[in-house]
Protein backbone atom coordinates (compact mmCIF):
# COMPACT_ATOMS: atom_id res chain seq x y z
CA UNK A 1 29.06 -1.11 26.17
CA UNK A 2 25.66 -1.83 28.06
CA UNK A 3 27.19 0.13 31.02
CA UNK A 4 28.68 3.25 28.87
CA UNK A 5 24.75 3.36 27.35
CA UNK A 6 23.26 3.24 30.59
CA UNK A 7 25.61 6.44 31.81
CA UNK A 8 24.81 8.55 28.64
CA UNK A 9 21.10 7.88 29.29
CA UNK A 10 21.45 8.68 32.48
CA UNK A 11 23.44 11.86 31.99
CA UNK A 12 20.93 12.94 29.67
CA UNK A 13 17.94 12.00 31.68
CA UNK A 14 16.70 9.62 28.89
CA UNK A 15 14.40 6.70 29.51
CA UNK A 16 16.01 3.74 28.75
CA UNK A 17 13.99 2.72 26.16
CA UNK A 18 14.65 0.90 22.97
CA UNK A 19 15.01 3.72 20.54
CA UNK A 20 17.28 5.85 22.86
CA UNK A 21 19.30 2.85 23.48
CA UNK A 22 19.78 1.94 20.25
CA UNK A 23 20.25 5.46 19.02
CA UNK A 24 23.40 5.85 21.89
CA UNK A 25 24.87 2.36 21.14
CA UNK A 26 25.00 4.08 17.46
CA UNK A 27 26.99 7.10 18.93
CA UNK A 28 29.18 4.45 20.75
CA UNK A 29 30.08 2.00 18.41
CA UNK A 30 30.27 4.30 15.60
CA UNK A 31 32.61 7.41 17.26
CA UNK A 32 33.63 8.83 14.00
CA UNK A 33 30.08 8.75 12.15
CA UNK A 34 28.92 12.24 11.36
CA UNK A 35 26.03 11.42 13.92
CA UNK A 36 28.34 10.83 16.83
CA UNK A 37 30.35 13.87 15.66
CA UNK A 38 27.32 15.99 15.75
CA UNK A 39 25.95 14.92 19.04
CA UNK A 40 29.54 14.95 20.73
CA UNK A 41 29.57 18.80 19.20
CA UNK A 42 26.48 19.20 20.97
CA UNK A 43 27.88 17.61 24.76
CA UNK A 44 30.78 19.59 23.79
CA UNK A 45 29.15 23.01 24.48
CA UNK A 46 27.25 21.31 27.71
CA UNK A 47 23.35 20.59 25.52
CA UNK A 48 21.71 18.00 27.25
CA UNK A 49 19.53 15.50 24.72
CA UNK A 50 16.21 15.28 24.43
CA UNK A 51 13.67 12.76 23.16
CA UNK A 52 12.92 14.84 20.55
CA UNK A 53 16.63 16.00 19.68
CA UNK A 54 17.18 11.98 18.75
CA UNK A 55 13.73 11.93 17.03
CA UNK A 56 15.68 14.89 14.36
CA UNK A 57 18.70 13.83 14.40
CA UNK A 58 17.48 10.06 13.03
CA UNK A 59 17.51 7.78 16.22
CA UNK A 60 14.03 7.00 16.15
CA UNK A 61 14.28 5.56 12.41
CA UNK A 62 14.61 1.95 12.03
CA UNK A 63 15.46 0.41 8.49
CA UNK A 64 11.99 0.60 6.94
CA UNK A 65 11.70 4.37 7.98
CA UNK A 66 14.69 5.59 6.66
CA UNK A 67 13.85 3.59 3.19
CA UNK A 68 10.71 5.59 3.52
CA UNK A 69 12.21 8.94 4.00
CA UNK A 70 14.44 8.05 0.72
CA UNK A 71 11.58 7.35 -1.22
CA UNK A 72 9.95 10.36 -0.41
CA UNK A 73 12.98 12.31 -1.52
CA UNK A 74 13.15 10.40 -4.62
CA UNK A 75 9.07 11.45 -4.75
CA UNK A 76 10.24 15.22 -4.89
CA UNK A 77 12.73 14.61 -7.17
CA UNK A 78 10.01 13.18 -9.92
CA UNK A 79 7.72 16.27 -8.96
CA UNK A 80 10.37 18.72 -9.71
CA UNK A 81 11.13 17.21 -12.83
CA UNK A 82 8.06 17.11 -13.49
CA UNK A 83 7.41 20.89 -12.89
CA UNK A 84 10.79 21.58 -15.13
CA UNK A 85 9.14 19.89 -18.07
CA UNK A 86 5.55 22.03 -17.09
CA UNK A 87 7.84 24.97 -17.10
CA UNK A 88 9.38 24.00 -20.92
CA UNK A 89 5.81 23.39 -22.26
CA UNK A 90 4.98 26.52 -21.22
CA UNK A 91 7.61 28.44 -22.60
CA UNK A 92 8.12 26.41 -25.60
CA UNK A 93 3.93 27.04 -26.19
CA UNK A 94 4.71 30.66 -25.38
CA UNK A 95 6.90 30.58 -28.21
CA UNK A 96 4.70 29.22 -31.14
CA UNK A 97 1.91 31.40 -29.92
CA UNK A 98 4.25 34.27 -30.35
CA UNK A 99 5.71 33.01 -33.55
CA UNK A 100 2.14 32.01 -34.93
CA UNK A 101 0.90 35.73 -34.47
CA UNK A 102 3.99 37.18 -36.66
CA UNK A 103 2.77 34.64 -39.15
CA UNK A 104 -0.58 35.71 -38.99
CA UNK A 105 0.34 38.78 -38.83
CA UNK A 106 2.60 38.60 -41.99
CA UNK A 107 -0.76 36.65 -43.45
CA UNK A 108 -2.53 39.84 -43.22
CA UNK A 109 -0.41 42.24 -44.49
CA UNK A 110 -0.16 40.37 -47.37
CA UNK A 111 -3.59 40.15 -48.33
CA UNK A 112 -3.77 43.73 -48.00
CA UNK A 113 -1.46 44.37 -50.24
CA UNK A 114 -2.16 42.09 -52.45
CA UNK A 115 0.86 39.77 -51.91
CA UNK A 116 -0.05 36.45 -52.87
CA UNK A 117 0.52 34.23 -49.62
CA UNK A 118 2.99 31.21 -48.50
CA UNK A 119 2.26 28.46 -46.22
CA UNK A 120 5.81 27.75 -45.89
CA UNK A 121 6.45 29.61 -43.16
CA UNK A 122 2.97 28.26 -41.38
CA UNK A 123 3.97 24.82 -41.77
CA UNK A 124 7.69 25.29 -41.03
CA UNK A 125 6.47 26.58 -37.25
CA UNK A 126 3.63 23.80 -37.12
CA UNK A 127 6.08 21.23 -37.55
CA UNK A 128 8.44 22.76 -35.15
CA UNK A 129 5.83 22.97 -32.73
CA UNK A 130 4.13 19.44 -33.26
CA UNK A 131 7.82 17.58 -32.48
CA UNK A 132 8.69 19.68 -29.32
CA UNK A 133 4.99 18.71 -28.48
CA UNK A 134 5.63 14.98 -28.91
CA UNK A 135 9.06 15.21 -27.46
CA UNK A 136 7.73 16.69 -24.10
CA UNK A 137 4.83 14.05 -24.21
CA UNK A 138 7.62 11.56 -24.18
CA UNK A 139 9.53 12.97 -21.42
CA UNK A 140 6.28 13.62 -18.95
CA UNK A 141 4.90 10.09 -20.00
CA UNK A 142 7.81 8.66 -18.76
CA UNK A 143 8.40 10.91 -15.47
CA UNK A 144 4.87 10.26 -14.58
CA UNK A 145 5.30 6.41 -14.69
CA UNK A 146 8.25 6.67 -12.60
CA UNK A 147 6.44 8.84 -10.24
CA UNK A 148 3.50 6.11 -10.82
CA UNK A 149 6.38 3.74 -9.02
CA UNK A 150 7.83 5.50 -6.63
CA UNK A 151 4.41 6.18 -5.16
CA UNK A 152 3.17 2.69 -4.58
CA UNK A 153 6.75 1.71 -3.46
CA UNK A 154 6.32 5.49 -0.88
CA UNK A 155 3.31 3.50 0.35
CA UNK A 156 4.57 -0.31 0.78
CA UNK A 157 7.41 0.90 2.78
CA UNK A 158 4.66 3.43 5.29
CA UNK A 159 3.18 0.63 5.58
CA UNK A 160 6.93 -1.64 6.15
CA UNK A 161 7.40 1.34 8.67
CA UNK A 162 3.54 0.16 10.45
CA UNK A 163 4.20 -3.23 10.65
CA UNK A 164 6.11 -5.81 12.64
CA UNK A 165 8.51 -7.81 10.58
CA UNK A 166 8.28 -11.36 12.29
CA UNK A 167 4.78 -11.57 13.28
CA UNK A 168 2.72 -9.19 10.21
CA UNK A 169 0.89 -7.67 12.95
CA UNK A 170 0.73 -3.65 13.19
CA UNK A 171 3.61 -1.96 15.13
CA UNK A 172 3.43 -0.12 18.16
CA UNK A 173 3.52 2.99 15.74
CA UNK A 174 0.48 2.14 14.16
CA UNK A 175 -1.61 1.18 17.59
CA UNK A 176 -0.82 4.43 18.72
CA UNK A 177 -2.05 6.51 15.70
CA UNK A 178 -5.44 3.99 15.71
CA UNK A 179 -5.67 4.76 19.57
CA UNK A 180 -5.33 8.61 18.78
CA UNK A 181 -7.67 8.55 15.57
CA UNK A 182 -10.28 6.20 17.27
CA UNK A 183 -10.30 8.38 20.74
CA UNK A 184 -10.48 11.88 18.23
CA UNK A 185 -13.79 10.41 16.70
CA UNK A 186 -15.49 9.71 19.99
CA UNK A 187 -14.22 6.42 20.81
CA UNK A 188 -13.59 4.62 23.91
CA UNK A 189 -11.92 1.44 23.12
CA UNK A 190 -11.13 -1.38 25.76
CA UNK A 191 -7.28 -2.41 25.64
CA UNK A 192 -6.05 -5.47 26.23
CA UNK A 193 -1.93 -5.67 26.99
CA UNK A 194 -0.70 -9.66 26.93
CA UNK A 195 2.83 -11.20 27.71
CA UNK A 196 3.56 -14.69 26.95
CA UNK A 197 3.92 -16.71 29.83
CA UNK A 198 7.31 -18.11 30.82
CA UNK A 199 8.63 -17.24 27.21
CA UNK A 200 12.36 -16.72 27.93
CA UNK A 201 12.45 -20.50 29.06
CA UNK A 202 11.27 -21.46 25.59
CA UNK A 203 14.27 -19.43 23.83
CA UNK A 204 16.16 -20.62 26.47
CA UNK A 205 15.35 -23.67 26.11
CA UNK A 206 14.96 -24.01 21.81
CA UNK A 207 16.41 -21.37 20.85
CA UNK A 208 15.02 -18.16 19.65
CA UNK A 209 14.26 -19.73 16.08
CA UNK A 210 11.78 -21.43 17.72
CA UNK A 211 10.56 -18.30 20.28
CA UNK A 212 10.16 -17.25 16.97
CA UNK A 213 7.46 -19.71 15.91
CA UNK A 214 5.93 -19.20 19.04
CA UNK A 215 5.48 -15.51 18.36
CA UNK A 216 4.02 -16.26 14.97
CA UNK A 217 1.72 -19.03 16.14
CA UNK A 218 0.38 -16.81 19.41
CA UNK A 219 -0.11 -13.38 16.99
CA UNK A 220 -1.73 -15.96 14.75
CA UNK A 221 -4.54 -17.15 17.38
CA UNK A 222 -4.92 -13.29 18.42
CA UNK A 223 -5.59 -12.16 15.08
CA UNK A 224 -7.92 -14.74 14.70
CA UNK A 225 -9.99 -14.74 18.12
CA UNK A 226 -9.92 -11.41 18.24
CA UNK A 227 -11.26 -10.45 14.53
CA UNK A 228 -12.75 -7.25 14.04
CA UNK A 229 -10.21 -5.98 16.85
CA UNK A 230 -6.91 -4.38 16.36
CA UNK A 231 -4.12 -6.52 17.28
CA UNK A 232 -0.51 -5.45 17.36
CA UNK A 233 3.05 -6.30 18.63
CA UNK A 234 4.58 -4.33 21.07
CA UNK A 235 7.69 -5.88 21.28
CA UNK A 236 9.34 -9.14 22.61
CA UNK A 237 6.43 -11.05 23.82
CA UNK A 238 3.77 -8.61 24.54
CA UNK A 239 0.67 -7.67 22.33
CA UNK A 240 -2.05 -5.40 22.51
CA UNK A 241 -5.74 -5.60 21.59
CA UNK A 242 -7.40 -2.42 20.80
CA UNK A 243 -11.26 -3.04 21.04
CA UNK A 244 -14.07 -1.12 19.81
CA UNK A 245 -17.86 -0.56 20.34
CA UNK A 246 -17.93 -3.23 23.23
CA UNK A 247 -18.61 -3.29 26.69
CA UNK A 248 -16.49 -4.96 29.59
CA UNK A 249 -18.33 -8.33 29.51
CA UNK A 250 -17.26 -8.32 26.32
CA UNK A 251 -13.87 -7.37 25.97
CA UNK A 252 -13.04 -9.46 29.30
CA UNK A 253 -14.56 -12.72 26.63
CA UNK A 254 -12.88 -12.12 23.66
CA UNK A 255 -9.56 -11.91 25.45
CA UNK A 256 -10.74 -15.29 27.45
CA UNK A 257 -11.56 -17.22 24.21
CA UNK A 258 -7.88 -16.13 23.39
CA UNK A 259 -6.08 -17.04 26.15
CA UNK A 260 -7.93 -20.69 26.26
CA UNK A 261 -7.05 -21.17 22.44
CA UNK A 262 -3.33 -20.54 22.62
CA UNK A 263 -3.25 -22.69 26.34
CA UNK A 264 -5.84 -25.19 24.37
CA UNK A 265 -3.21 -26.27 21.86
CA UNK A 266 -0.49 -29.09 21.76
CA UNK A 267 2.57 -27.41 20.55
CA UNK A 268 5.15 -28.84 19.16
CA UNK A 269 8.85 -29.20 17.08
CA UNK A 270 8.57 -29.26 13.37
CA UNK A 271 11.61 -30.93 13.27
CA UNK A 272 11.14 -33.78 15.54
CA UNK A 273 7.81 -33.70 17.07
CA UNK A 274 9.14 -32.64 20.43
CA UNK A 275 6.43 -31.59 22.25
CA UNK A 276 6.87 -27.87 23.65
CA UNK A 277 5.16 -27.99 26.73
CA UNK A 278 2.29 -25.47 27.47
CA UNK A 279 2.38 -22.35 26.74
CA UNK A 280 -0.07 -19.64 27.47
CA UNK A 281 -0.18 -15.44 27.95
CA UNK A 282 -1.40 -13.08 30.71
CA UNK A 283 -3.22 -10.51 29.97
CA UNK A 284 -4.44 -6.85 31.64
CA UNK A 285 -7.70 -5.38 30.07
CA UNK A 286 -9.07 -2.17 31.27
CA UNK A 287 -11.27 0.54 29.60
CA UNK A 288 -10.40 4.51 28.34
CA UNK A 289 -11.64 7.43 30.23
CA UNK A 290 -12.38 10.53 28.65
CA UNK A 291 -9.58 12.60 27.72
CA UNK A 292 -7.17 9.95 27.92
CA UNK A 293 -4.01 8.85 26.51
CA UNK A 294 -2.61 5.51 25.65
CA UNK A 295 0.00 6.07 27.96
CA UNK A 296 -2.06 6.40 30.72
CA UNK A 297 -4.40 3.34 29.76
CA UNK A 298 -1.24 1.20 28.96
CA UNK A 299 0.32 1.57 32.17
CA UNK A 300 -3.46 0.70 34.08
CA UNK A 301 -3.33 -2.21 31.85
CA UNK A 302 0.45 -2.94 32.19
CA UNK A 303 -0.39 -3.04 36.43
CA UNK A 304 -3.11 -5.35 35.70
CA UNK A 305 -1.35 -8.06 33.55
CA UNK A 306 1.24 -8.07 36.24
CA UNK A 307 -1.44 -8.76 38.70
CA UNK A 308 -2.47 -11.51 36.45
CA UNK A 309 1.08 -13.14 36.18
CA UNK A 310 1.51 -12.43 39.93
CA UNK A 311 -1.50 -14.71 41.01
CA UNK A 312 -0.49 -17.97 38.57
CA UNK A 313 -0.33 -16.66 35.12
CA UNK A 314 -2.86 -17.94 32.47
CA UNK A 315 -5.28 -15.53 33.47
CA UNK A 316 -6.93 -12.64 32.23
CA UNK A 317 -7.57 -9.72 35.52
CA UNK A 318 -9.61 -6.68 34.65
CA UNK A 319 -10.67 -3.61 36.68
């Protein structure tokens, strides 16, 4: 499978990255899903696929994206049901105004001829109108609560789709969009880019229940030593700092006081007390220049935490 992955990526000129891989094991495993008919359609007639072809057709949309997308269906749903029942006010008020005119109307001729006058037929229409009135309240009151729901459910899963599962940092997504937002306004944020030190021997070695912990426990100390920062995963063991109105000195010492409080710590198994060993990150920081985007400053950064791990790890290397 890893092989037949790597040949449709590279047939297709794809980056091997982790949505397009997951997106063609998808096509692979799953031959007879509508999705793999659709793309092999597409091969068929000799299309090549894009980024953004995957992007449409759904491979860049993990679990808490597509419950997004679902809820925002469900969202238009309410609001056309909610416009139906606009549209049957309207109509039904249409109506009473229309019948309450022929009443008046009626109202008047009578009292110009001298044709003593009925309520009857007032009431009658009043009544009418007051229980479609009430009826329709019903109905909207309880469309509106639903729609009430569905929105703050629409908004806990944006922010599911923002948000790394294991850790509760932001996503990658959501770094991005602060980069862009932060860099629109003005902004030239320092970025940090960490990797845990030696961090496959830990699974390796414990099990990646435990890696687990470790992730926690690191994005833990990040979060905290670098408050007031952005901090997010980026996947597998790395994490970025975003960090704002600050110079070099101090970027380069907030990601110091970091790295020395994860190293600092004795680590150890819940279980049994096992000690872990030391464990520490690497990290690259560098500073935005004008015009820039974070793909540019992520792969100055990327060059500089490998510098770091190249000359004994533990270290933080800056421009």
């Amino acid at each position: 499978m890893f092989h037949k992955i790597g040949e449709f990526l590279t047939e297709h000129r794809l980056d091997p990255s982790p949505t397009n891989y997951a997106f063609v094991h998808h096509l692979l495993s799953n031959p007879e899903s509508p999705l793999a008919r659709t793309v092999a359609e597409l091969v068929q007639v000799g299309a090549k696929l894009t980024l953004n072809d995957i992007e449409k057709l759904g491979g860049g949309a993990g679990e808490s994206e597509r419950k997004a997308h679902g809820l925002v269906s469900r969202t238009h749903n309410q609001l056309e049901r909610l416009e139906e029942i606009m549209r049957t006010i309207r109509a039904d008020t249409a109506g009473f105004g229309r019948d309450l005119q022929a009443s008046a109307d009626a109202l008047r001729d009578n009292h110009d001829k001298g044709v003593p006058n009925t309520l009857e037929g007032l009431i009658r229409i009043t009544t009418a109108m007051m229980e479609n009135v009430q009826q329709a309240e019903t109905r909207l009151e309880k469309v509106t609560r639903e729609a009430s729901e569905l929105r703050l459910q629409l908004e806990e899963a944006r922010d599911d789709a923002r948000r790394d599962p294991l850790t509760g940092l932001p996503n990658r997504r959501a770094f991005e969009d602060a980069y862009r937002e932060h860099v629109a306004a003005g902004g030239m944020p320092w970025i940090a880019i960490c990797d845990i030190d030696h961090f496959k021997s830990v699974n390796d070695r414990f099990g990646h229940v435990v890696g687990d912990r470790v992730l926690k426990a690191i994005a833990g100390t990040l979060r905290t030593q670098c408050d007031g920062h952005l901090v997010a995963r980026f996947g597998g063991e790395e994490f970025a700092v975003m960090m704002t109105n600050v110079g070099r000195k101090q970027a380069l010492m907030t990601m110091e006081r970091a790295r020395e409080a994860v190293a600092s710590k004795n680590y150890r198994l819940r279980e049994n007390d096992m000690p872990l060993g030391a464990l520490s990150f690497s990290s690259g920081v560098t500073g935005t220049r004008l015009g820039e985007d974070l793909a540019e400053v992520y792969r100055r950064a990327d060059a500089l935490l490998y510098r770091a791990k190249n000359e004994g790890r533990n270290r933080t290397v800056s421009e």
